[in-house]
N, C-alpha and C. Protein backbone atom coordinates (compact mmCIF):
# COMPACT_ATOMS: atom_id res chain seq x y z
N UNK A 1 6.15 -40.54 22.52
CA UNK A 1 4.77 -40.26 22.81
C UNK A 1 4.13 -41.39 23.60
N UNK A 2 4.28 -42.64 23.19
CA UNK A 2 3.83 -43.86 24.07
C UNK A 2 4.61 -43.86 25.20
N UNK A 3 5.59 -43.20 25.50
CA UNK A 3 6.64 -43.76 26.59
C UNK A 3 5.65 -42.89 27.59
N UNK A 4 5.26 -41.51 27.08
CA UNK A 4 5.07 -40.66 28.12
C UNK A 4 3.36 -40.64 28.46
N UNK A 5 2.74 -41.61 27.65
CA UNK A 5 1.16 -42.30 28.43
C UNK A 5 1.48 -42.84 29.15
N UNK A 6 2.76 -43.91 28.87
CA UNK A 6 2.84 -44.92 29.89
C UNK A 6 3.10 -44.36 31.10
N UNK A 7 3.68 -43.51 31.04
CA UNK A 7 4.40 -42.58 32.70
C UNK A 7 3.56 -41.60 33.14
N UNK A 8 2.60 -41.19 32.16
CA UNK A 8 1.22 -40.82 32.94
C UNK A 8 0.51 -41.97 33.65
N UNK A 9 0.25 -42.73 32.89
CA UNK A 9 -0.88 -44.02 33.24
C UNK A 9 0.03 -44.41 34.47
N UNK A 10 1.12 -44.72 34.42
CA UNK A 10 1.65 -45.36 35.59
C UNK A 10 1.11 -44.12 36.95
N UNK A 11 1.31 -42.76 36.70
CA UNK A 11 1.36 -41.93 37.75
C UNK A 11 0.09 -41.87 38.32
N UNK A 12 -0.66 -42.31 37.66
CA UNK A 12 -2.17 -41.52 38.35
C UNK A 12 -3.26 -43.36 38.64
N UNK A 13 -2.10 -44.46 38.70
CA UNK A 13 -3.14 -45.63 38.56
C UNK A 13 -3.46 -45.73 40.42
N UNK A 14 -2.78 -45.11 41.12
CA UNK A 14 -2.93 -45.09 42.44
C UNK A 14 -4.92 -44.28 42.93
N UNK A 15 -4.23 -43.10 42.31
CA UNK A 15 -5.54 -42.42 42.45
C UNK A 15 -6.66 -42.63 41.14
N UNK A 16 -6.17 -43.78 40.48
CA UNK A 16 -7.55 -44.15 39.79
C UNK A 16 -8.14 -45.34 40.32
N UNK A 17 -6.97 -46.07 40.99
CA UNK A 17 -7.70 -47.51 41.71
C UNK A 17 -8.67 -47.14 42.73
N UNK A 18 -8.17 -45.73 43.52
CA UNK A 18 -8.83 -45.27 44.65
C UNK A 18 -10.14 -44.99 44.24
N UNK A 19 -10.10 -44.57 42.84
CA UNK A 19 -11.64 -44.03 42.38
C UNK A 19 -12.62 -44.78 42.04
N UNK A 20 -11.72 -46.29 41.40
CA UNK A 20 -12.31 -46.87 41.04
C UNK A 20 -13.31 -47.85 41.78
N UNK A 21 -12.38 -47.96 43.04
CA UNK A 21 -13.18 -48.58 44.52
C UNK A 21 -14.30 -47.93 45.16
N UNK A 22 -14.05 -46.59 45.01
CA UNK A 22 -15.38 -45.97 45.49
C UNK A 22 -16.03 -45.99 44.30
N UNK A 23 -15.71 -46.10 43.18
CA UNK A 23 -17.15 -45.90 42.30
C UNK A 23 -17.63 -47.58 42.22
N UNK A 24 -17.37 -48.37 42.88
CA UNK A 24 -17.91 -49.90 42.64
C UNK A 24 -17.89 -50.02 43.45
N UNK A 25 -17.62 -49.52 45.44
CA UNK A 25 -18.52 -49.51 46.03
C UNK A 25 -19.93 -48.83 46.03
N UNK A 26 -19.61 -47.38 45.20
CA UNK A 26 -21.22 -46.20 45.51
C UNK A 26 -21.63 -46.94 44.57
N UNK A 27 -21.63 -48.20 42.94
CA UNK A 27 -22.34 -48.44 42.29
C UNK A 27 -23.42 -49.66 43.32
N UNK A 28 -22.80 -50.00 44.30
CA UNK A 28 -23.48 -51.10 44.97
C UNK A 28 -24.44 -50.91 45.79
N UNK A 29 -24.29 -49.07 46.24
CA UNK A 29 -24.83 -48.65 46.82
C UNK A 29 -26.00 -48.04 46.47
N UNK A 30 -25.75 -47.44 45.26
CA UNK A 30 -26.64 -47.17 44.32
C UNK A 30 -27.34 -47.93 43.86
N UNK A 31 -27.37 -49.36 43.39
CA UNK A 31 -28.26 -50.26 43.02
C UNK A 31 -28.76 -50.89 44.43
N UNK A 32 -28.52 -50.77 45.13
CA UNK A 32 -29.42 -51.25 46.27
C UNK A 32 -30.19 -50.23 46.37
N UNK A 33 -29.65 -49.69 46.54
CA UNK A 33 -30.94 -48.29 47.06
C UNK A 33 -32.17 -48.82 45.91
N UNK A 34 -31.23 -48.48 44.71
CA UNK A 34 -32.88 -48.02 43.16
C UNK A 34 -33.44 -49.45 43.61
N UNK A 35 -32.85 -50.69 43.74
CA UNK A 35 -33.78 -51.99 43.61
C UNK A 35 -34.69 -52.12 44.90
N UNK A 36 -34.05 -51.59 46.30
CA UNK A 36 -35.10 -51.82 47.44
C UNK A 36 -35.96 -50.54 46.96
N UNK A 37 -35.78 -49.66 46.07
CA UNK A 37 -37.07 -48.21 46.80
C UNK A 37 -37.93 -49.17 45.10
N UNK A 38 -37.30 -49.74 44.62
CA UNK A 38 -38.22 -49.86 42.82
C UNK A 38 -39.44 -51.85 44.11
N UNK A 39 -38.59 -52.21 44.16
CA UNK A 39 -38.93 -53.57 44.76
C UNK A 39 -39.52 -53.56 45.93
N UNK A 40 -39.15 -52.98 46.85
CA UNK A 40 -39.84 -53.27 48.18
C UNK A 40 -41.24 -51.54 48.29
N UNK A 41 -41.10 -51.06 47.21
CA UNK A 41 -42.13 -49.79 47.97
C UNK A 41 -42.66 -49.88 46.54
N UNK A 42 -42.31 -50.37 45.47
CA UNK A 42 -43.06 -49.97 44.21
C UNK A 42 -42.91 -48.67 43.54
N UNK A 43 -42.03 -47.69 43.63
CA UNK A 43 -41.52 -46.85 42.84
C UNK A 43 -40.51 -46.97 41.69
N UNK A 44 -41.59 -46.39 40.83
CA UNK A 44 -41.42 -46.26 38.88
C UNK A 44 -39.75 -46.01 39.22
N UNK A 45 -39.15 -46.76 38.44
CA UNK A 45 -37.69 -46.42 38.45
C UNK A 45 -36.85 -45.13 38.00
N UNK A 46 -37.84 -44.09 37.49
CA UNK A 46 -37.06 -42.41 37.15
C UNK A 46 -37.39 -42.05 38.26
N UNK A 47 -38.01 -42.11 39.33
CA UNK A 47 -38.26 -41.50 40.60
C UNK A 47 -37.32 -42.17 41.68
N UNK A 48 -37.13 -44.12 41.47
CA UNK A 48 -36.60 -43.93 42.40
C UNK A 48 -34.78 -43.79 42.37
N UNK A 49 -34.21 -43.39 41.19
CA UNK A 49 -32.83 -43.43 40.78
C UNK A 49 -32.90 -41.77 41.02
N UNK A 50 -34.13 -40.99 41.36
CA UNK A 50 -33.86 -39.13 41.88
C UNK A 50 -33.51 -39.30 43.33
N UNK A 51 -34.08 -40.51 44.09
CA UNK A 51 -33.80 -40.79 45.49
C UNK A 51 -32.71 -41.15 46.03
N UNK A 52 -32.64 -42.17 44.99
CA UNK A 52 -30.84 -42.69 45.30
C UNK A 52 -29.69 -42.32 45.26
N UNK A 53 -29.81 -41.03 44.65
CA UNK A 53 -28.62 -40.66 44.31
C UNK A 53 -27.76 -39.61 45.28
N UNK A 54 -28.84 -38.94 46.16
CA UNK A 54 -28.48 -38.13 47.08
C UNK A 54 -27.68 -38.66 48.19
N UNK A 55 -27.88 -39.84 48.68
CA UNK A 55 -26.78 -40.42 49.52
C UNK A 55 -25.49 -41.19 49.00
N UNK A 56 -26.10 -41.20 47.67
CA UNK A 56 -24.43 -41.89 46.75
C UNK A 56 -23.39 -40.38 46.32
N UNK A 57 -23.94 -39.42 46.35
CA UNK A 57 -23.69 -38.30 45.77
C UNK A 57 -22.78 -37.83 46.88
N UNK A 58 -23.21 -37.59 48.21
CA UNK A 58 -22.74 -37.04 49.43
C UNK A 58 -21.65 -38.41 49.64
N UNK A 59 -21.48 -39.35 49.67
CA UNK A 59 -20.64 -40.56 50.01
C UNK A 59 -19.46 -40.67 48.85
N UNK A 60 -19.72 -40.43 47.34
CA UNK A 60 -18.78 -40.14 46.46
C UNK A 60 -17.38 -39.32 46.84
N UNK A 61 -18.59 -38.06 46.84
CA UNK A 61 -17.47 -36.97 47.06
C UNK A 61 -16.54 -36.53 48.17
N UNK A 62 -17.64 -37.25 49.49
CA UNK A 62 -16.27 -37.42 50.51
C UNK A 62 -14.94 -38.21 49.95
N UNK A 63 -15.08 -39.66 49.99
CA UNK A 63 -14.13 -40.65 49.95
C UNK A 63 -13.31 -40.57 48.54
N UNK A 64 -14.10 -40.15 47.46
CA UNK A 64 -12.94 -38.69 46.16
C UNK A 64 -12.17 -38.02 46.72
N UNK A 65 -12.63 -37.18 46.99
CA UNK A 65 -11.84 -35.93 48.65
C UNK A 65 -10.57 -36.38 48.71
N UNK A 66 -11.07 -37.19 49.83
CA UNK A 66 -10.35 -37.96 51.29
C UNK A 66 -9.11 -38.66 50.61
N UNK A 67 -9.66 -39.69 49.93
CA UNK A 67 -9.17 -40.81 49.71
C UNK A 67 -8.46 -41.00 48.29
N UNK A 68 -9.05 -41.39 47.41
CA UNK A 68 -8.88 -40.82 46.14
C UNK A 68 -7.57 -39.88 45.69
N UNK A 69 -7.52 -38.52 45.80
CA UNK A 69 -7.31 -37.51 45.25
C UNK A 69 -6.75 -36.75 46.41
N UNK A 70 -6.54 -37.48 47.71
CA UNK A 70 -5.58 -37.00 49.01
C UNK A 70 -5.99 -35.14 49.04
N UNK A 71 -7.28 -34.51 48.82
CA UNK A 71 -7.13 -33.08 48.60
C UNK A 71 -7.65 -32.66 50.20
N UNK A 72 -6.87 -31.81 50.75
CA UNK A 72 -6.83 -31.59 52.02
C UNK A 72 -7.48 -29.97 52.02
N UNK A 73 -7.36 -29.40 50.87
CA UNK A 73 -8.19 -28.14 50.84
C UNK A 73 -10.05 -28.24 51.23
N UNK A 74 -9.66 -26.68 51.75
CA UNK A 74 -11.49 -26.30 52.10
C UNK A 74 -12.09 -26.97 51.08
N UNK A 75 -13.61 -27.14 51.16
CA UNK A 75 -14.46 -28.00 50.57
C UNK A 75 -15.13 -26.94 49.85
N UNK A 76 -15.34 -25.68 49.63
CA UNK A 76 -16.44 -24.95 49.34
C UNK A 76 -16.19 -24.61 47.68
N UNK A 77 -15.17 -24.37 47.18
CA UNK A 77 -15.07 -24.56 46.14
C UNK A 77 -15.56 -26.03 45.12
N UNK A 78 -14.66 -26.79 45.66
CA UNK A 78 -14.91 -28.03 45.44
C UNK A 78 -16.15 -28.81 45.21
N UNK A 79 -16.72 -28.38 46.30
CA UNK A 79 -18.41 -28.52 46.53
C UNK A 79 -18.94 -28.33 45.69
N UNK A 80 -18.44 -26.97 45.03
CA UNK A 80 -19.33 -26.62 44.05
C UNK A 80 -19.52 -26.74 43.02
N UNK A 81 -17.54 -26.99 42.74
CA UNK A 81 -17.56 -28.33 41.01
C UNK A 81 -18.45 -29.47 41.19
N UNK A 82 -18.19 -29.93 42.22
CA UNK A 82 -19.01 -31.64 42.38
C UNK A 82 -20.03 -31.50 41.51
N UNK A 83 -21.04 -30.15 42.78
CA UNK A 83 -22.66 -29.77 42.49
C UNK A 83 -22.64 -29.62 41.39
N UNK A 84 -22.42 -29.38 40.28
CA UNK A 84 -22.13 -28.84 38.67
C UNK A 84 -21.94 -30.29 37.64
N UNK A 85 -21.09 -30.34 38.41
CA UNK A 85 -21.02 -32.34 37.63
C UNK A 85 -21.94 -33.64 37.86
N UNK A 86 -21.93 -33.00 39.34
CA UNK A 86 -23.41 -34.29 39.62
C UNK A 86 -24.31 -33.38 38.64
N UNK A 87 -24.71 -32.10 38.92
CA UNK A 87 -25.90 -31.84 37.95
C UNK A 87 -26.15 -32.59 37.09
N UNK A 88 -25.01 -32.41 36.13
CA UNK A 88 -25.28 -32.64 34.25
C UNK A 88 -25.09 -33.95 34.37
N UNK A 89 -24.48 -34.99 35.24
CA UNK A 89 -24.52 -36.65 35.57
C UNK A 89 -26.07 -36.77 36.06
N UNK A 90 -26.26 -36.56 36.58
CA UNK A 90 -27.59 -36.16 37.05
C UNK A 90 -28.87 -36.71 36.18
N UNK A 91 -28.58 -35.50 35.52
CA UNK A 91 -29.60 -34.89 34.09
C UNK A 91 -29.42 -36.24 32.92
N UNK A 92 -27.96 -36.81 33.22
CA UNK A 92 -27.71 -37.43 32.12
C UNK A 92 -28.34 -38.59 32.70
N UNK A 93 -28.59 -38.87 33.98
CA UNK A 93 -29.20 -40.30 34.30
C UNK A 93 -30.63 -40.30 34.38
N UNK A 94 -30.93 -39.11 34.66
CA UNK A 94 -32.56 -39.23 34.84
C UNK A 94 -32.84 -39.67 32.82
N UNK A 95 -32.71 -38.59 32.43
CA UNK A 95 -33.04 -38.53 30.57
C UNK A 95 -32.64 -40.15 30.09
N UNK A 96 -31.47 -40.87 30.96
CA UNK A 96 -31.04 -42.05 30.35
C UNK A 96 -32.29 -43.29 30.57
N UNK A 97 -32.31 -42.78 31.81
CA UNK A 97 -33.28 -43.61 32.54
C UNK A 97 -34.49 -43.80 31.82
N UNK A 98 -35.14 -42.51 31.82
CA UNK A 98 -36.49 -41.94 31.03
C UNK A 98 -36.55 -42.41 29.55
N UNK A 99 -35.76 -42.58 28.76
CA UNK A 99 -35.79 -42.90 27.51
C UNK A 99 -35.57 -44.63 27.15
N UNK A 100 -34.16 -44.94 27.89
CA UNK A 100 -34.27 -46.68 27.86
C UNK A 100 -35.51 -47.23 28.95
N UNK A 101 -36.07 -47.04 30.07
CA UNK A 101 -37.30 -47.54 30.56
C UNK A 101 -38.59 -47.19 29.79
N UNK A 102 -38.47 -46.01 29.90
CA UNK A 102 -39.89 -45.33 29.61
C UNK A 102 -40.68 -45.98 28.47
N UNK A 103 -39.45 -45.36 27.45
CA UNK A 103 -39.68 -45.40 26.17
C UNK A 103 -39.34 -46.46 24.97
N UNK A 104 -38.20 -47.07 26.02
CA UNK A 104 -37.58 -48.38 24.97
C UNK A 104 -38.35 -49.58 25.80
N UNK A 105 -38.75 -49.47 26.91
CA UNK A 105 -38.53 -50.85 27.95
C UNK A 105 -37.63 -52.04 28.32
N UNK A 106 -36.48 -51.02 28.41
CA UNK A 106 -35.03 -51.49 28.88
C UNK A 106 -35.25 -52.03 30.62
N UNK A 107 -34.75 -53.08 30.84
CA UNK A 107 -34.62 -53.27 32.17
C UNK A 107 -33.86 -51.99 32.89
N UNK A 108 -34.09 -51.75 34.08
CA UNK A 108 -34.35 -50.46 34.35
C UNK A 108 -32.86 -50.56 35.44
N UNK A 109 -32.27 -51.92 35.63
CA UNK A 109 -31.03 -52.25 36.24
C UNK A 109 -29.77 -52.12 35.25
N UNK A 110 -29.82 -52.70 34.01
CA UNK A 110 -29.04 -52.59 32.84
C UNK A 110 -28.49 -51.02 32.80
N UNK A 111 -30.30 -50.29 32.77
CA UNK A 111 -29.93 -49.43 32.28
C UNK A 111 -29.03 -48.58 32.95
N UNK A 112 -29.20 -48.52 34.55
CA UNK A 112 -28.38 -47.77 35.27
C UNK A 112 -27.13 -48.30 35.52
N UNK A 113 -26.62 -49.58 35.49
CA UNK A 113 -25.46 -49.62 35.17
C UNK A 113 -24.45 -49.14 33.98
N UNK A 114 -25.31 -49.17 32.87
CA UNK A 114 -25.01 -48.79 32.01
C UNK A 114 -24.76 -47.25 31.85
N UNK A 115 -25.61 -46.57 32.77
CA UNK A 115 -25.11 -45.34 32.54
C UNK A 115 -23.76 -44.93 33.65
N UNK A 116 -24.06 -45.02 34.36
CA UNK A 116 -23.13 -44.83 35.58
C UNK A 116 -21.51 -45.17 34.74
N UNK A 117 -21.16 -46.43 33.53
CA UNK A 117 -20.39 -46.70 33.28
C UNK A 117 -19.85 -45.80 32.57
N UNK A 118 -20.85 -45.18 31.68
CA UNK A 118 -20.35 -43.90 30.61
C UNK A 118 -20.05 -42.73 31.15
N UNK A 119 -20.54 -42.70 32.45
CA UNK A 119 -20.42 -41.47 33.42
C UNK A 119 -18.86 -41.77 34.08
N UNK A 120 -18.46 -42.65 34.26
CA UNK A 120 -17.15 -43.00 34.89
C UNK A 120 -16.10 -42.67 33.94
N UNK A 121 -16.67 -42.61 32.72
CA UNK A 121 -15.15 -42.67 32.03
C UNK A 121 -14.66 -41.19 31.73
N UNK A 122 -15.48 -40.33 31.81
CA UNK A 122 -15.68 -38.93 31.96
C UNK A 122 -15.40 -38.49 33.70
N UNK A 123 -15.57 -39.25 34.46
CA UNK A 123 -15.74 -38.12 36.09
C UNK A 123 -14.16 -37.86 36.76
N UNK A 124 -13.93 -39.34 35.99
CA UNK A 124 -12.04 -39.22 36.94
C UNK A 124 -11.05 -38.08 36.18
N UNK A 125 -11.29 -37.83 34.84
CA UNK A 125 -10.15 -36.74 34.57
C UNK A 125 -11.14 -35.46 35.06
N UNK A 126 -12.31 -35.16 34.72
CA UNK A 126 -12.75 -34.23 35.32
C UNK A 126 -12.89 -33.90 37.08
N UNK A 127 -12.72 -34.78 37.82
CA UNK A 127 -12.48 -34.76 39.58
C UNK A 127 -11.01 -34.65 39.25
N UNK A 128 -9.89 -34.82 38.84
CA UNK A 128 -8.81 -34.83 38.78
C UNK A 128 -8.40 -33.40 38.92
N UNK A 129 -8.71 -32.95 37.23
CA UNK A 129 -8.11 -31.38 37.38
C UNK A 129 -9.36 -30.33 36.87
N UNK A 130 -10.36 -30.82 37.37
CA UNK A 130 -11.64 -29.72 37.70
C UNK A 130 -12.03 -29.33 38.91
N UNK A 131 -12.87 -30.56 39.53
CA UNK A 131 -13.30 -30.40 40.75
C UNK A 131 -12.10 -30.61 42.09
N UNK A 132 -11.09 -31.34 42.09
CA UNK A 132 -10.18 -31.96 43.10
C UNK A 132 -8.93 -30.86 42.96
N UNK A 133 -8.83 -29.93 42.12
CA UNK A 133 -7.67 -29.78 41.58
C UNK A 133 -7.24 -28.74 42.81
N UNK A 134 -5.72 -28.85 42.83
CA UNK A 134 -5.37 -28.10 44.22
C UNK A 134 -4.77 -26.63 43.94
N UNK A 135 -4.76 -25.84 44.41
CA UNK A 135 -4.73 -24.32 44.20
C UNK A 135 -3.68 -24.16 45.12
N UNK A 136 -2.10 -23.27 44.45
CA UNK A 136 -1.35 -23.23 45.46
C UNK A 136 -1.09 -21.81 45.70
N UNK A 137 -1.35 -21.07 47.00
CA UNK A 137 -1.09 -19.74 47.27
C UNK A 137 0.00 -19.40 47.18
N UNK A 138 0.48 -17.78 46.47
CA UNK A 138 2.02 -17.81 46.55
C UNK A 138 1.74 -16.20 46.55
N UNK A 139 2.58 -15.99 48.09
CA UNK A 139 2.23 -14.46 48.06
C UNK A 139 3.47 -13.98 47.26
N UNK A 140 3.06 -12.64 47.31
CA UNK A 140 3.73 -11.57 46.25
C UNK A 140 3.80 -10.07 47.12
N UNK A 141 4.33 -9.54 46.94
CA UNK A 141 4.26 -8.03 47.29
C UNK A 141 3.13 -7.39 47.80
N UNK A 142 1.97 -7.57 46.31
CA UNK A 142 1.02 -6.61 46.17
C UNK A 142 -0.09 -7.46 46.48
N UNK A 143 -0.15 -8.89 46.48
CA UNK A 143 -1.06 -9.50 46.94
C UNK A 143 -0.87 -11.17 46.75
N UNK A 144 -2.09 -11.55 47.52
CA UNK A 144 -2.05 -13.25 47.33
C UNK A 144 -2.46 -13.58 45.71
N UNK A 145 -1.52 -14.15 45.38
CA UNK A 145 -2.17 -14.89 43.34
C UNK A 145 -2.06 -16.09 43.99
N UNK A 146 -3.03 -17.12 43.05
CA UNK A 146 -3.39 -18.30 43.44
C UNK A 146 -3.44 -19.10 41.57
N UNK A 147 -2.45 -20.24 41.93
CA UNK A 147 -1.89 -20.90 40.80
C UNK A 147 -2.88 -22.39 41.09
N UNK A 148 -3.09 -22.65 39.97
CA UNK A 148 -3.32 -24.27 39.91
C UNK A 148 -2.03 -24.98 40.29
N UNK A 149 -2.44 -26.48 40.73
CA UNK A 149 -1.47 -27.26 40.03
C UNK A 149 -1.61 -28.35 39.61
């Protein structure tokens, strides 16, 4: 049983390093954004972590795609797991946000690192074999069936 984590863990540390680079570059990206729109314009930090996220969101999921997770399939499916996961990541950062600032008066940098971290440990098996996962066509007689893999 340990032999065969290890030979998972070994198999997938390629495309987790890949993930892991884009998620600690988009975290850099992401905290610049929230600290110049919170610091240089004066926006309450649940408004400006709704701003930031739209260009970390679109920059994620390319270089996941691309890079990451080598998935060379159409995007439209895919797209639409993302859209579904950013949602509820989403939801989970605004509410995180809203409750440690708002309501606790958590530094409002902590806090988004902090969430983003709990969000990471959850996004890579789910981009793995949710959103990334590759679909292999295999015709048949009577029609195209379409297998995971």
């Amino acid at each position: 049983m340990i032999n065969r984590c290890f030979i998972f863990l070994r198999s997938i540390r390629k495309q987790f390093f890949c993930f892991f680079v884009v998620g600690i570059t988009g975290l850099a990206i992401d905290m610049a954004s929230l600290v110049f729109l919170k610091e240089v314009f004066g926006i309450r930090p649940i408004y400006a972590v709704i701003v930031s996220q739209i260009g970390v969101l679109v920059y994620n999921f390319s270089l996941n795609k691309f890079w990451s997770f080598e998935n060379t399939q159409r995007p439209h499916k895919q797209a639409a797991r993302y859209t579904t996961l950013a949602g509820a990541n989403y939801l989970f950062s605004v509410v995180v946000m809203y409750i440690f600032t708002e309501m606790l008066s958590f530094d409002y940098r902590i806090v988004r690192i902090a969430s983003i971290g709990c969000m990471g440990c959850w996004n890579f098996f789910l981009y793995k074999y949710w959103v990334y996962k590759e679909e292999v066509l295999v015709p048949s007689l009577s029609k195209t069936e379409v297998y995971s893999r």
